[in-house]
C-alpha atoms as a PDB file:
ATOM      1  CA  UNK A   1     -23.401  -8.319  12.422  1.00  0.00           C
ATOM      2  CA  UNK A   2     -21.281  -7.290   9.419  1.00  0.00           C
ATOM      3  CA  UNK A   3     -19.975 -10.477   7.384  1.00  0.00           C
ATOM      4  CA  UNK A   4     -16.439 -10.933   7.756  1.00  0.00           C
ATOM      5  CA  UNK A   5     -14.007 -10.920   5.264  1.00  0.00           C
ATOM      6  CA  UNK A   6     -13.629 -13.625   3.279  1.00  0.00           C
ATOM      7  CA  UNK A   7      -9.703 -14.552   3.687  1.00  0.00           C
ATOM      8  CA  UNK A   8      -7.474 -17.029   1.649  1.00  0.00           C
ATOM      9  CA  UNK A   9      -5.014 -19.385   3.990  1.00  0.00           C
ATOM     10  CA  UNK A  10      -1.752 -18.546   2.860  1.00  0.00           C
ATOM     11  CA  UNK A  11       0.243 -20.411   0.275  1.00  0.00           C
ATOM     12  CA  UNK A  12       1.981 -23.206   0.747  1.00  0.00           C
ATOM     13  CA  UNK A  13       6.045 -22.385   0.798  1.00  0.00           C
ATOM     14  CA  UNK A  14       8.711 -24.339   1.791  1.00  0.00           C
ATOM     15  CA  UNK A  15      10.705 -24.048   5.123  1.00  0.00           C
ATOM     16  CA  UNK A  16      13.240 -21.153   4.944  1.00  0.00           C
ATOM     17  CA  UNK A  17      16.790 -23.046   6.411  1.00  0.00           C
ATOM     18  CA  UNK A  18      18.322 -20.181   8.648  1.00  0.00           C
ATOM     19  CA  UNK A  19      22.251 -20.817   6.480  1.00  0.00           C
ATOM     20  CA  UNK A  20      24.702 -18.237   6.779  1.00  0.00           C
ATOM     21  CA  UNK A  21      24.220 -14.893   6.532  1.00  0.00           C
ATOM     22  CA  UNK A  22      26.055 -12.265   5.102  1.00  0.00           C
ATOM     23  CA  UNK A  23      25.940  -8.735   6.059  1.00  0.00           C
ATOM     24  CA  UNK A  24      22.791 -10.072   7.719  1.00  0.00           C
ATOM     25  CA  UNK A  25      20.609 -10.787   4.412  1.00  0.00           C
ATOM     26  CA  UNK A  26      18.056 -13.520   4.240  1.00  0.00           C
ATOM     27  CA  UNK A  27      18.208 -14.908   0.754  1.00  0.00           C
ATOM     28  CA  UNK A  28      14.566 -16.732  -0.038  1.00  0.00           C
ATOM     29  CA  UNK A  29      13.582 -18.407  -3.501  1.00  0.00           C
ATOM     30  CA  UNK A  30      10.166 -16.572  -3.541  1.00  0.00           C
ATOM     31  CA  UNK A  31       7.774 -14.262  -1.935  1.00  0.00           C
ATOM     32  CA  UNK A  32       5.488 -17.042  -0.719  1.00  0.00           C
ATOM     33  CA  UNK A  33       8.642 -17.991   1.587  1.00  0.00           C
ATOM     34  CA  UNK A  34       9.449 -14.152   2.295  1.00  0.00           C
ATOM     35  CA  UNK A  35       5.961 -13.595   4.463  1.00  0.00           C
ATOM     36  CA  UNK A  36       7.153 -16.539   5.941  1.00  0.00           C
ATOM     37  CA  UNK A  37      10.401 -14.880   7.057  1.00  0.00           C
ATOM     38  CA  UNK A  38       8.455 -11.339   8.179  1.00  0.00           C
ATOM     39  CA  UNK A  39       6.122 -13.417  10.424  1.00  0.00           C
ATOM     40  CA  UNK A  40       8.509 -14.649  12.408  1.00  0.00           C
ATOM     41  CA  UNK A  41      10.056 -11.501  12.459  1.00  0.00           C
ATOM     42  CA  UNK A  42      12.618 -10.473  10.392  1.00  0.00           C
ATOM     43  CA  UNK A  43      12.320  -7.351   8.423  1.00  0.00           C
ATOM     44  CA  UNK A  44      11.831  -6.601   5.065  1.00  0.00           C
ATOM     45  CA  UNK A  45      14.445  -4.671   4.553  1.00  0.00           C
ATOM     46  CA  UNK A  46      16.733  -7.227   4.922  1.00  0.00           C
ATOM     47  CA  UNK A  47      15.498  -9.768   2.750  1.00  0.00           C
ATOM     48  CA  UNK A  48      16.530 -10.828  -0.742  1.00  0.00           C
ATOM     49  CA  UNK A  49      14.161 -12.744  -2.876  1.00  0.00           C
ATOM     50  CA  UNK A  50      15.167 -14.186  -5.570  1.00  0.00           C
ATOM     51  CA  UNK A  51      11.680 -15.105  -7.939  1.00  0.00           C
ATOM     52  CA  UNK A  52      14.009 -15.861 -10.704  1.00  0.00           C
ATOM     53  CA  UNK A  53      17.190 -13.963 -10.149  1.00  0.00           C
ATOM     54  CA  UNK A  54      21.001 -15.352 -10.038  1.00  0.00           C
ATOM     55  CA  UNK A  55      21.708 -15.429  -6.637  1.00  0.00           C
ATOM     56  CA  UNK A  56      24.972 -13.425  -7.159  1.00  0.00           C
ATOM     57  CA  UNK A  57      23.586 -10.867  -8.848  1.00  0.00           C
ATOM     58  CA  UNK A  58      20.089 -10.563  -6.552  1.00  0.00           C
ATOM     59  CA  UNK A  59      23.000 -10.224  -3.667  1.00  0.00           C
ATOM     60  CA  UNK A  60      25.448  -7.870  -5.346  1.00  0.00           C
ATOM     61  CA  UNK A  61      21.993  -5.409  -6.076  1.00  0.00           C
ATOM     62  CA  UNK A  62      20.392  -5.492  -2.839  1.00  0.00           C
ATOM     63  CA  UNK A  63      23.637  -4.555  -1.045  1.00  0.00           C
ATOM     64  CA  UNK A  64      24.499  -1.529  -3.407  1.00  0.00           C
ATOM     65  CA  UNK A  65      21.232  -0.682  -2.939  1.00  0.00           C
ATOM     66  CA  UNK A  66      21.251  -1.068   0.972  1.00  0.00           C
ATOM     67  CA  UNK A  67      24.907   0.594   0.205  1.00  0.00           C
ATOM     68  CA  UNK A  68      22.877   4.149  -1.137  1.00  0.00           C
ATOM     69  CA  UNK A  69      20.003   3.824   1.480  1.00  0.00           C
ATOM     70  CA  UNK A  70      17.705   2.425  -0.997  1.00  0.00           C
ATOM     71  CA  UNK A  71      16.821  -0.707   0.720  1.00  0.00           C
ATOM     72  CA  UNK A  72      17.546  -4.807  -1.163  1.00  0.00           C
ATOM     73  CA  UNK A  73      16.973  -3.718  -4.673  1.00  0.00           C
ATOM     74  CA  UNK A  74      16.331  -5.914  -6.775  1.00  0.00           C
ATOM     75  CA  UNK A  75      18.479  -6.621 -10.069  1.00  0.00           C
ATOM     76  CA  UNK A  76      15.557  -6.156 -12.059  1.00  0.00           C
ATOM     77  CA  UNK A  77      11.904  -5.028 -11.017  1.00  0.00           C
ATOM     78  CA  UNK A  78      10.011  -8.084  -9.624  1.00  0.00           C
ATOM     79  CA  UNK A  79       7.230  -8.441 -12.471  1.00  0.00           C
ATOM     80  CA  UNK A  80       3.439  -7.962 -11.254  1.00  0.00           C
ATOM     81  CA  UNK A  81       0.592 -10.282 -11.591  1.00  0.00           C
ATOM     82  CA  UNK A  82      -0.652  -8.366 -14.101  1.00  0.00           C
ATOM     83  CA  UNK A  83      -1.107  -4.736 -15.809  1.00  0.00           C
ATOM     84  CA  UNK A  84      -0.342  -2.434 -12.951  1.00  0.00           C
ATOM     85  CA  UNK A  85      -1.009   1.278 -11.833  1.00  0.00           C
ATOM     86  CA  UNK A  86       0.534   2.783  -8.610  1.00  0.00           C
ATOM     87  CA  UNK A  87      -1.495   5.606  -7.598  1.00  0.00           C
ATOM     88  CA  UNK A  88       0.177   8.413  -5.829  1.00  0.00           C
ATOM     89  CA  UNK A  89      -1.380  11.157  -4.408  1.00  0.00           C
ATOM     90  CA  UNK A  90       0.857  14.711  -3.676  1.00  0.00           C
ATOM     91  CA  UNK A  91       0.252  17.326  -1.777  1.00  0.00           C
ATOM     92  CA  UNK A  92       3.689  19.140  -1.247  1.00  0.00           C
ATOM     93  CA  UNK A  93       5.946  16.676  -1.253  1.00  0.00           C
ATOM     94  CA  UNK A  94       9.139  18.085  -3.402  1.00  0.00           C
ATOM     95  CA  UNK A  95      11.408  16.299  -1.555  1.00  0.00           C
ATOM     96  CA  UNK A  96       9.878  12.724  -1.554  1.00  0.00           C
ATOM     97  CA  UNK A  97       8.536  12.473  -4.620  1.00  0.00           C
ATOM     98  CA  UNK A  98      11.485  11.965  -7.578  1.00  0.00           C
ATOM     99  CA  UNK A  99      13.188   9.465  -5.438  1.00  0.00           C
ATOM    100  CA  UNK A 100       9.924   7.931  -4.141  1.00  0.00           C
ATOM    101  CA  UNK A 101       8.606   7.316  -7.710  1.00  0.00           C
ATOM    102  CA  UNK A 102      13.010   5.919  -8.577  1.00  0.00           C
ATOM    103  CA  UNK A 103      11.830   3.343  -5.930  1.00  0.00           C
ATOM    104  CA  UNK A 104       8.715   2.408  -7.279  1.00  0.00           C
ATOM    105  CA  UNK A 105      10.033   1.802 -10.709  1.00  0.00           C
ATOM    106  CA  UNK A 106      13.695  -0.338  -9.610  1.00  0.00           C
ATOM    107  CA  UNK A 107      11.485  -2.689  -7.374  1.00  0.00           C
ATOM    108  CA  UNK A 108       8.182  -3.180  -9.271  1.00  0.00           C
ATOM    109  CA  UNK A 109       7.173  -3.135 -12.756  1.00  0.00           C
ATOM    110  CA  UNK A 110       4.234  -1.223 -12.426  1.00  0.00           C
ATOM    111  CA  UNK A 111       3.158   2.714 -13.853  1.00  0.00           C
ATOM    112  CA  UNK A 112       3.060   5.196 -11.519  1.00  0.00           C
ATOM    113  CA  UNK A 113       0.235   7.798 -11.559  1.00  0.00           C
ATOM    114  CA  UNK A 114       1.032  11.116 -10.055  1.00  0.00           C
ATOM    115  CA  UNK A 115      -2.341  12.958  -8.362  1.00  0.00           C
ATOM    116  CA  UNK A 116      -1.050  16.404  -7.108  1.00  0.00           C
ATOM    117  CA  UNK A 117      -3.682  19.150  -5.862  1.00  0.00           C
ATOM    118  CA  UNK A 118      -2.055  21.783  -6.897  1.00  0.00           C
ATOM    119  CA  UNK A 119       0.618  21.648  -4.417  1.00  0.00           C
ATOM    120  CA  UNK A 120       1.970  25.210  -3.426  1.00  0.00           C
ATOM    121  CA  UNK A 121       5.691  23.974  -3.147  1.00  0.00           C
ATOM    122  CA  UNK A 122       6.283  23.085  -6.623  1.00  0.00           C
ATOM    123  CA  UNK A 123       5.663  19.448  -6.738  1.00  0.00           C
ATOM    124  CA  UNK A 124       3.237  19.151  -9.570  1.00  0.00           C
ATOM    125  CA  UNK A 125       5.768  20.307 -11.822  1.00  0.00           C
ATOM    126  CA  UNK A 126       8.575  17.884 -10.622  1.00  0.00           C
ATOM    127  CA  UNK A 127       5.889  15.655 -11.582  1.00  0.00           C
ATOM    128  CA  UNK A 128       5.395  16.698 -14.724  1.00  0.00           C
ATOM    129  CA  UNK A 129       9.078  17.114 -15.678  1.00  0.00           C
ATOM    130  CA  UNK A 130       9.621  13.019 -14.510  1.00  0.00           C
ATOM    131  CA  UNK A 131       6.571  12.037 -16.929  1.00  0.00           C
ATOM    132  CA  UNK A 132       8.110  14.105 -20.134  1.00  0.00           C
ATOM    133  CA  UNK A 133      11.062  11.484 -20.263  1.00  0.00           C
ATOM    134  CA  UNK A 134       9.559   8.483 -18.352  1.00  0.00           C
ATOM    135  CA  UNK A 135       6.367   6.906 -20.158  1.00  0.00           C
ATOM    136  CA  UNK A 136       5.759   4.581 -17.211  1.00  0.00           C
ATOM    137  CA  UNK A 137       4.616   8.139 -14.969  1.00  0.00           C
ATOM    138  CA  UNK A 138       1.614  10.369 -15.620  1.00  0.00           C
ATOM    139  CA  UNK A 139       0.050  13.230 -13.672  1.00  0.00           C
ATOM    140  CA  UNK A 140      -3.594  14.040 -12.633  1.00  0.00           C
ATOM    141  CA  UNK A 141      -3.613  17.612 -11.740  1.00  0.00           C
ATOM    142  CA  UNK A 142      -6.207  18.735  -9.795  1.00  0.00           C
ATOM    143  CA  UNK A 143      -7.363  22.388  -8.540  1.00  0.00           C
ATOM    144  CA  UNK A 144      -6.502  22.885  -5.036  1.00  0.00           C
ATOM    145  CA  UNK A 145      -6.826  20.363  -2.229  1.00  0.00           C
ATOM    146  CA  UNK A 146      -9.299  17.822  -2.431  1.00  0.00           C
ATOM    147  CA  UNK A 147      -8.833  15.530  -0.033  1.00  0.00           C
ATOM    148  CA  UNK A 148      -7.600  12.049   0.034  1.00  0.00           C
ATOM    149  CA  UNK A 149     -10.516   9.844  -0.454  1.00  0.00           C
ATOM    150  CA  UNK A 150     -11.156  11.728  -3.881  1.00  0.00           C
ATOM    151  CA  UNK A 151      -7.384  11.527  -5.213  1.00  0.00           C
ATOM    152  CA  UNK A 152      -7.558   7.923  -4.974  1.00  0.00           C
ATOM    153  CA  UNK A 153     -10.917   7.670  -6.551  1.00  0.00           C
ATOM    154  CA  UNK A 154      -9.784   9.901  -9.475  1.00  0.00           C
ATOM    155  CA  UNK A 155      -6.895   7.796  -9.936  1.00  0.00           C
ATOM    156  CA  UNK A 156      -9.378   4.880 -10.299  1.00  0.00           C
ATOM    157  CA  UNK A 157     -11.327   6.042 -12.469  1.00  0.00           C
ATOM    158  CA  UNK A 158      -8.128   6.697 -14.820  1.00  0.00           C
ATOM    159  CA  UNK A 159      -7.255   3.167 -14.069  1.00  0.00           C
ATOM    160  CA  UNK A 160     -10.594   1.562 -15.435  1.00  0.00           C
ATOM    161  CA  UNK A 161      -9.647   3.499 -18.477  1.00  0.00           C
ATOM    162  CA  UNK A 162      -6.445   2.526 -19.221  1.00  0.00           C
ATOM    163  CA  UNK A 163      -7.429  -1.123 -19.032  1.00  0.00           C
ATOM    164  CA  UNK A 164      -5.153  -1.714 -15.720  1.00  0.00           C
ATOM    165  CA  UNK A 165      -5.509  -4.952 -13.667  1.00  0.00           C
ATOM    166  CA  UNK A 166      -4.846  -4.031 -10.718  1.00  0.00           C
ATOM    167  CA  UNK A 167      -4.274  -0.925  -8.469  1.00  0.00           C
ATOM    168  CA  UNK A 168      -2.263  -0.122  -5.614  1.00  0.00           C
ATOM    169  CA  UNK A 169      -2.356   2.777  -3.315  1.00  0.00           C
ATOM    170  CA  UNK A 170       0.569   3.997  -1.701  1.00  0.00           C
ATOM    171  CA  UNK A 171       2.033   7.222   0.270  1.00  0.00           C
ATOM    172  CA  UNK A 172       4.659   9.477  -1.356  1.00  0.00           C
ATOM    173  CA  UNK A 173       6.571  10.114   2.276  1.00  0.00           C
ATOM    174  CA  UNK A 174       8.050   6.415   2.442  1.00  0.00           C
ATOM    175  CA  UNK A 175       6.301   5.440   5.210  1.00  0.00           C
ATOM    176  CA  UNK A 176       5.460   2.504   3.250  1.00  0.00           C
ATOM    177  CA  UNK A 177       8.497   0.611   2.308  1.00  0.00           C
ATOM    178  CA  UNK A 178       9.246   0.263  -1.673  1.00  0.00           C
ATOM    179  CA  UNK A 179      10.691  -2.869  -1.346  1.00  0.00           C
ATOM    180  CA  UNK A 180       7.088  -4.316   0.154  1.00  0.00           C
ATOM    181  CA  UNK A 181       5.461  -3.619  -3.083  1.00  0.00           C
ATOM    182  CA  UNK A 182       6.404  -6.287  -4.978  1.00  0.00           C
ATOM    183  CA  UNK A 183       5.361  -8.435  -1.931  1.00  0.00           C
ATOM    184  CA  UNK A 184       1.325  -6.902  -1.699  1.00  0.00           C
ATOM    185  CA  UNK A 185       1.427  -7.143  -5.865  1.00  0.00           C
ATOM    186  CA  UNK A 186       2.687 -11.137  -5.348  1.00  0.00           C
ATOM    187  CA  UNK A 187      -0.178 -11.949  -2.990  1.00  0.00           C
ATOM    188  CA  UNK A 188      -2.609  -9.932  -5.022  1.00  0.00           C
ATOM    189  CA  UNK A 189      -2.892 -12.503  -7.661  1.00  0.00           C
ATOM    190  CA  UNK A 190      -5.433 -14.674  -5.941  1.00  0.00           C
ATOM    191  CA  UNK A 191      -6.972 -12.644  -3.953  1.00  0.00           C
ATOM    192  CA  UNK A 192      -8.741  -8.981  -4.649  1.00  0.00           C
ATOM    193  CA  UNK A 193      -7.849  -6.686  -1.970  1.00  0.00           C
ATOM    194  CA  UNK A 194      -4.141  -6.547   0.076  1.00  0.00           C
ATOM    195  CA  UNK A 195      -3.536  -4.707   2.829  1.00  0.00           C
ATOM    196  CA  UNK A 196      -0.060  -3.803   3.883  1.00  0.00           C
ATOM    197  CA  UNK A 197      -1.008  -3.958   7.695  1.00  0.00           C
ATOM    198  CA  UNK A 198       1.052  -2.296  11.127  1.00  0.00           C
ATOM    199  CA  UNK A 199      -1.645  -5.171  13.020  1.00  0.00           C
ATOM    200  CA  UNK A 200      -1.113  -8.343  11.995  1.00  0.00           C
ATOM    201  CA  UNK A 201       2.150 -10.483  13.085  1.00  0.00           C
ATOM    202  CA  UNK A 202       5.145  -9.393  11.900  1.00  0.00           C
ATOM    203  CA  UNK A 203       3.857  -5.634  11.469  1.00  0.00           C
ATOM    204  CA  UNK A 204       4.413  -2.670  13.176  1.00  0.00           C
ATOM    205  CA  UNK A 205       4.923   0.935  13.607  1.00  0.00           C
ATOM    206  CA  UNK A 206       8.700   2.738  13.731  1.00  0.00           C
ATOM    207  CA  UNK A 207       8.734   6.581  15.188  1.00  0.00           C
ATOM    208  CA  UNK A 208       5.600   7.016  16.445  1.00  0.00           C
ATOM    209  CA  UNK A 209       5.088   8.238  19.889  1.00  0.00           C
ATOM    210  CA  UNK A 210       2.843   6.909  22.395  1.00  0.00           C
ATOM    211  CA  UNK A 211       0.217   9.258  21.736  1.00  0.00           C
ATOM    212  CA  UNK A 212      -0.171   8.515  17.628  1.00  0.00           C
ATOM    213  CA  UNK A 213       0.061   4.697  18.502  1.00  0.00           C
ATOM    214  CA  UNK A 214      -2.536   4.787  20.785  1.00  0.00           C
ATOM    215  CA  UNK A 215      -4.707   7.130  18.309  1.00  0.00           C
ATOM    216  CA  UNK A 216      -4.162   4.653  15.631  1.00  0.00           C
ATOM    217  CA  UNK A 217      -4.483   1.330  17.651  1.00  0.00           C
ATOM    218  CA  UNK A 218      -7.794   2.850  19.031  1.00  0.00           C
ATOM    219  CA  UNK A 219      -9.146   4.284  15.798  1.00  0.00           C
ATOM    220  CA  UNK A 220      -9.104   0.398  14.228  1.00  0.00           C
ATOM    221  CA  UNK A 221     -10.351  -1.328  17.602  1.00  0.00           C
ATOM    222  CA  UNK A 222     -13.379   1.164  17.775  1.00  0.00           C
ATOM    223  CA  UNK A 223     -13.567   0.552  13.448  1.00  0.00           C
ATOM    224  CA  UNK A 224     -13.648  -3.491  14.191  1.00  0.00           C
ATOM    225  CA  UNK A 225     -16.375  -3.702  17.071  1.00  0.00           C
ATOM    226  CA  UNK A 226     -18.392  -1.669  14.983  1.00  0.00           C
ATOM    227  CA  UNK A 227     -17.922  -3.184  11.323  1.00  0.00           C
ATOM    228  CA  UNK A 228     -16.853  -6.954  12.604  1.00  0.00           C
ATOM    229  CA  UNK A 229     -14.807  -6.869   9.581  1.00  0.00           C
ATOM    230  CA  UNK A 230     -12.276  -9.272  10.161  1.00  0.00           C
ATOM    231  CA  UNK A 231      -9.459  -6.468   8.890  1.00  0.00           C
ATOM    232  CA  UNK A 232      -7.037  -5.802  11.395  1.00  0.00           C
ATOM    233  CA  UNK A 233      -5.684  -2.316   9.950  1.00  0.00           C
ATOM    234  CA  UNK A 234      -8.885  -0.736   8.664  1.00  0.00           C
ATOM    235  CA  UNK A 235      -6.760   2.865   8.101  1.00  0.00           C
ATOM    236  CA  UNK A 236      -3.926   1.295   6.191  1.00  0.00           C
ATOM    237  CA  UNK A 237      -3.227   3.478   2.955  1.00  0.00           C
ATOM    238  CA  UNK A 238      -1.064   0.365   1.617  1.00  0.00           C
ATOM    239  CA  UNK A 239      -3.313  -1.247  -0.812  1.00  0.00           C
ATOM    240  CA  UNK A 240      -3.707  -3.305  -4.024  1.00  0.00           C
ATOM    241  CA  UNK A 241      -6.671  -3.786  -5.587  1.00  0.00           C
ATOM    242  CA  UNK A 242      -7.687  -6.069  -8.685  1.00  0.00           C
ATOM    243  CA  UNK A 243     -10.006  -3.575 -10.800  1.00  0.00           C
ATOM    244  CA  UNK A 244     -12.380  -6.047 -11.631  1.00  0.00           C
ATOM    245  CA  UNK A 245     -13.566  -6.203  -8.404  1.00  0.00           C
ATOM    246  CA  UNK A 246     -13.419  -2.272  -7.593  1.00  0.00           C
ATOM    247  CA  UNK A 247     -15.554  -1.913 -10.794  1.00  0.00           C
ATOM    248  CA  UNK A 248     -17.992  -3.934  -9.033  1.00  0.00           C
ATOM    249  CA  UNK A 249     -18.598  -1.393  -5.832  1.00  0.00           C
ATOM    250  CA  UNK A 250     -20.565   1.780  -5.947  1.00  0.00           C
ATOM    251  CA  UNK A 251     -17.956   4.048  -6.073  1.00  0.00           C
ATOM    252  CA  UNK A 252     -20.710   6.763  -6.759  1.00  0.00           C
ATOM    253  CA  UNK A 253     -21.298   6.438  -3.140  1.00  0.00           C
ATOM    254  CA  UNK A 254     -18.044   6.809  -1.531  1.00  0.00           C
ATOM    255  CA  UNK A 255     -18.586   9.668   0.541  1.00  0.00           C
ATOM    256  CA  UNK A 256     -15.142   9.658   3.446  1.00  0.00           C
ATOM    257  CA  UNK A 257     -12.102  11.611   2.831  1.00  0.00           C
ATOM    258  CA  UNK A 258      -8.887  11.406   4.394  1.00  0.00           C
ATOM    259  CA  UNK A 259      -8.498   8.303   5.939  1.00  0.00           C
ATOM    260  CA  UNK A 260     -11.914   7.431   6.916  1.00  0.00           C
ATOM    261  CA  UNK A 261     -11.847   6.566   2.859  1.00  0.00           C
ATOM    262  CA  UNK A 262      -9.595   3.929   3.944  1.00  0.00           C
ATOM    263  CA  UNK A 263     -11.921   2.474   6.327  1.00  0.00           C
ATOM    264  CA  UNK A 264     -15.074   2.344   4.135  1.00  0.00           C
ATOM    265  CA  UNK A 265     -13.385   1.227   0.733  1.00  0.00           C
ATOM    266  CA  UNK A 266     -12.226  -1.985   2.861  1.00  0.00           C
ATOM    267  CA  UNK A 267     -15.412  -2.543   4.667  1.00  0.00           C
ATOM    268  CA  UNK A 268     -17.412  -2.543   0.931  1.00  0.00           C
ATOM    269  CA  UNK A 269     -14.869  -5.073  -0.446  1.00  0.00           C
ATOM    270  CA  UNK A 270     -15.874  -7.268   2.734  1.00  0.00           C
ATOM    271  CA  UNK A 271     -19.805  -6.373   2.079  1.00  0.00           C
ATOM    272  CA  UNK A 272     -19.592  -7.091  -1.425  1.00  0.00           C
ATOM    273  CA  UNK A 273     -17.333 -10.574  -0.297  1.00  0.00           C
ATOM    274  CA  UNK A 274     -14.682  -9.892  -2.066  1.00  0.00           C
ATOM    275  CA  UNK A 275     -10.701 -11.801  -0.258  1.00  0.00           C
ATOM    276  CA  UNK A 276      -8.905  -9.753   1.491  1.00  0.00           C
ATOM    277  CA  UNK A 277      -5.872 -10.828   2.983  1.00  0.00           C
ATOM    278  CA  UNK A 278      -3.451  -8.473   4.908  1.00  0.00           C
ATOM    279  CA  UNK A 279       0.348  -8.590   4.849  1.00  0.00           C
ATOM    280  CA  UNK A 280       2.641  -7.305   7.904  1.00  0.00           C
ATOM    281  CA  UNK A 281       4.605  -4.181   7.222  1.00  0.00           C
ATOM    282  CA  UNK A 282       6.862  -2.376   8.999  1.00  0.00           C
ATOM    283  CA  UNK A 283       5.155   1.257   8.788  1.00  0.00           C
ATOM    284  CA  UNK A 284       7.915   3.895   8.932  1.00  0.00           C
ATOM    285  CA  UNK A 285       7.264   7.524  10.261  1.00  0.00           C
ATOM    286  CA  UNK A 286       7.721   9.725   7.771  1.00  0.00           C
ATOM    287  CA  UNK A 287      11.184  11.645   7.732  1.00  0.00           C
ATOM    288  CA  UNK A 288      10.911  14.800   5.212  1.00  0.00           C
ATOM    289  CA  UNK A 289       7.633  16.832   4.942  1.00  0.00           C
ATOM    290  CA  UNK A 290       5.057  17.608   7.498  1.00  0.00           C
ATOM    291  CA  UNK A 291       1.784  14.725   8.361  1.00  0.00           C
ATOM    292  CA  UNK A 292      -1.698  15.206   6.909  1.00  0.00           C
ATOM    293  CA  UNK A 293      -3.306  14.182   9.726  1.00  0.00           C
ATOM    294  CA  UNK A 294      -5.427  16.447  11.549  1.00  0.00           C
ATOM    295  CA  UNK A 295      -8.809  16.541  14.449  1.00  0.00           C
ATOM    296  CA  UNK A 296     -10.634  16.749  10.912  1.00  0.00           C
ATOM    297  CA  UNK A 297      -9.818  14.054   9.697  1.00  0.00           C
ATOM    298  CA  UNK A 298      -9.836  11.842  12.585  1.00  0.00           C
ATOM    299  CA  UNK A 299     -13.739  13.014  13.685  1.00  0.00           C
ATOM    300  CA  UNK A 300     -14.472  11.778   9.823  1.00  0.00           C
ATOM    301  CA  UNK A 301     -13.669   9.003  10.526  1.00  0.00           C
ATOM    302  CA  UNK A 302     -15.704   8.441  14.062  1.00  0.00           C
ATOM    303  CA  UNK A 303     -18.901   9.815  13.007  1.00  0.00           C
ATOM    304  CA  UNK A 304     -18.521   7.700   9.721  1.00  0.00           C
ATOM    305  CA  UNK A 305     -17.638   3.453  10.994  1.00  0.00           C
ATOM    306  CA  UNK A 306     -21.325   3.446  12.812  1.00  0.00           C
ATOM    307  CA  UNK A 307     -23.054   4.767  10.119  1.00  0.00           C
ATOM    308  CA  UNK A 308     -21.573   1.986   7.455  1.00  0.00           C
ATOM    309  CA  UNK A 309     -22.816  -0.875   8.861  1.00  0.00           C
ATOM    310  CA  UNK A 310     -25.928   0.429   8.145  1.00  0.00           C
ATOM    311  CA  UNK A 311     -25.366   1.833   4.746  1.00  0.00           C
ATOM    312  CA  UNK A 312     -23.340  -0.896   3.018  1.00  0.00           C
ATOM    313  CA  UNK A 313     -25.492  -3.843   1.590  1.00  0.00           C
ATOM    314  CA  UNK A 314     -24.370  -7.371   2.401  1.00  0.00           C
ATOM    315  CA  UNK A 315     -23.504  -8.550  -1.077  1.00  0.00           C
ATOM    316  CA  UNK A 316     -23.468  -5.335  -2.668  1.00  0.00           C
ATOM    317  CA  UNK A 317     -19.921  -2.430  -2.269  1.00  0.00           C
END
């Protein structure tokens, strides 16, 4: 048996009072009271939190920004725990990635590294037209298609260098929600690994059809009788890590791509007992661009779960 991961209770946070409502916003003082809110149900996208904003103004942002389809901005971008680097890995995504990487910047203040392989449609050199006037983005370009698992690790790597903190991982199609950024980066500060999970409560899935819901719902219960875990959503790509504690795995090792790479880089952060704790997220299908999922990438993944239990040292990523 694989030794579960070691999780932190959740904070203490004060009873949210239901109040009035307008244009059906919940108004919270914090983030620690916002999970609160999304466990019982109400989604993100319609929650304010203030962590130090006027009220008025927190209110008159997120609805102009609800207003333009841009979800509850915030007035200013919710500050992170510490130095932090968004990595974002492109492969053709023209369309999603200028106002993806708008989002990232107006809700968090975070950099934003851009790892494009080469895409055919273009969107390295959005990338690279975004950086020239926007020192908070950088690219990593790459020749040709690599595959996920070594994007991210790339973008590591770059992160070690750079001195960052901590490290999120993210998809450029909006499937994961801007706005739940700042929320992963304010639980991140005690803990070393957060998951943006579709299985915990409060989290789900939005578009899917019956057959990629059962694909994905089976793909994590097969993943948690093997590796007894404890992680709910081994495959989520929604992800901060503090560095310290990445620069403490074998990342030499790291063999999965696609999202297999998911699976393994959570179950050595369990190994190595590092505390994980998973946040519900509403997980959005994406709207503009085509999926990268394939039959190769999903076979990666079952030949690969049995074959980590055996591989990963207890104690050691």
């Amino acid at each position: 048996m694989s030794t579960p991961a070691r999780k932190l209770a959740p904070r203490a946070a004060p009873a949210i009072e239901p109040g009035p409502r307008r244009d059906d916003l919940l108004v919270v003082e914090d983030f620690a009271s916002a999970e609160i809110a999304v466990r019982n149900g109400v989604d993100s996208s319609r929650i304010v939190v203030l962590q130090g904003q006027q009220k008025a103004v927190a209110l008159a942002a997120a609805r102009a920004g609800i207003s333009l389809g841009r979800g509850p901005l915030p007035s200013s971008p919710h500050a992170a725990p510490g130095r932090t680097l968004v990595v974002l890995p492109t492969y053709n995504e023209k369309d999603n990635l200028e106002p993806m990487l708008q989002a990232i910047l107006a809700y968090a203040a975070v950099d934003v590294l851009v790892v494009d392989d080469d895409s055919p449609d273009g969107t390295g050199a959005i990338a690279d037209r975004i950086a020239a006037t926007n020192p908070r983005v950088t690219v990593l370009h790459r020749s040709g298609k690599q595959g996920l698992g070594t994007a991210y690790l790339a973008g590591f790597a770059e992160a070690f260098v750079r001195g960052y903190e901590y490290i999120c991982e993210m998809d450029c199609d909006f499937s994961h929600a801007p706005w739940d950024l700042s929320r992963l980066l304010a639980a991140a500060h005690d803990c070393d690994l957060v998951i943006g999970s579709r299985y915990v409560r409060g989290g789900c899935t939005v578009g899917w059809d019956f057959r990629r819901r059962m694909l994905s719902r089976g793909a994590n219960l097969y993943t948690r009788l093997w590796l007894a875990s404890g992680i709910r959503d081994n495959t989520a790509g929604f992800r901060c890590y503090r560095s310290s504690a990445l620069q403490q795995l074998d990342l030499a090792a790291v063999s999965a791509q696609g999202y297999a790479f998911q699976i393994e880089m959570a179950f050595r952060m369990v190994r190595a007992g590092f505390a994980v704790r998973e946040l519900p997220i509403h997980f959005v299908d994406r709207q503009v661009g085509k999926s990268k999922m394939s039959g190769k990438v999903a076979r990666e993944a079952l030949m690969l779960v049995p074959k980590l239990r055996f591989r990963v040292q207890r104690g050691r990523g």
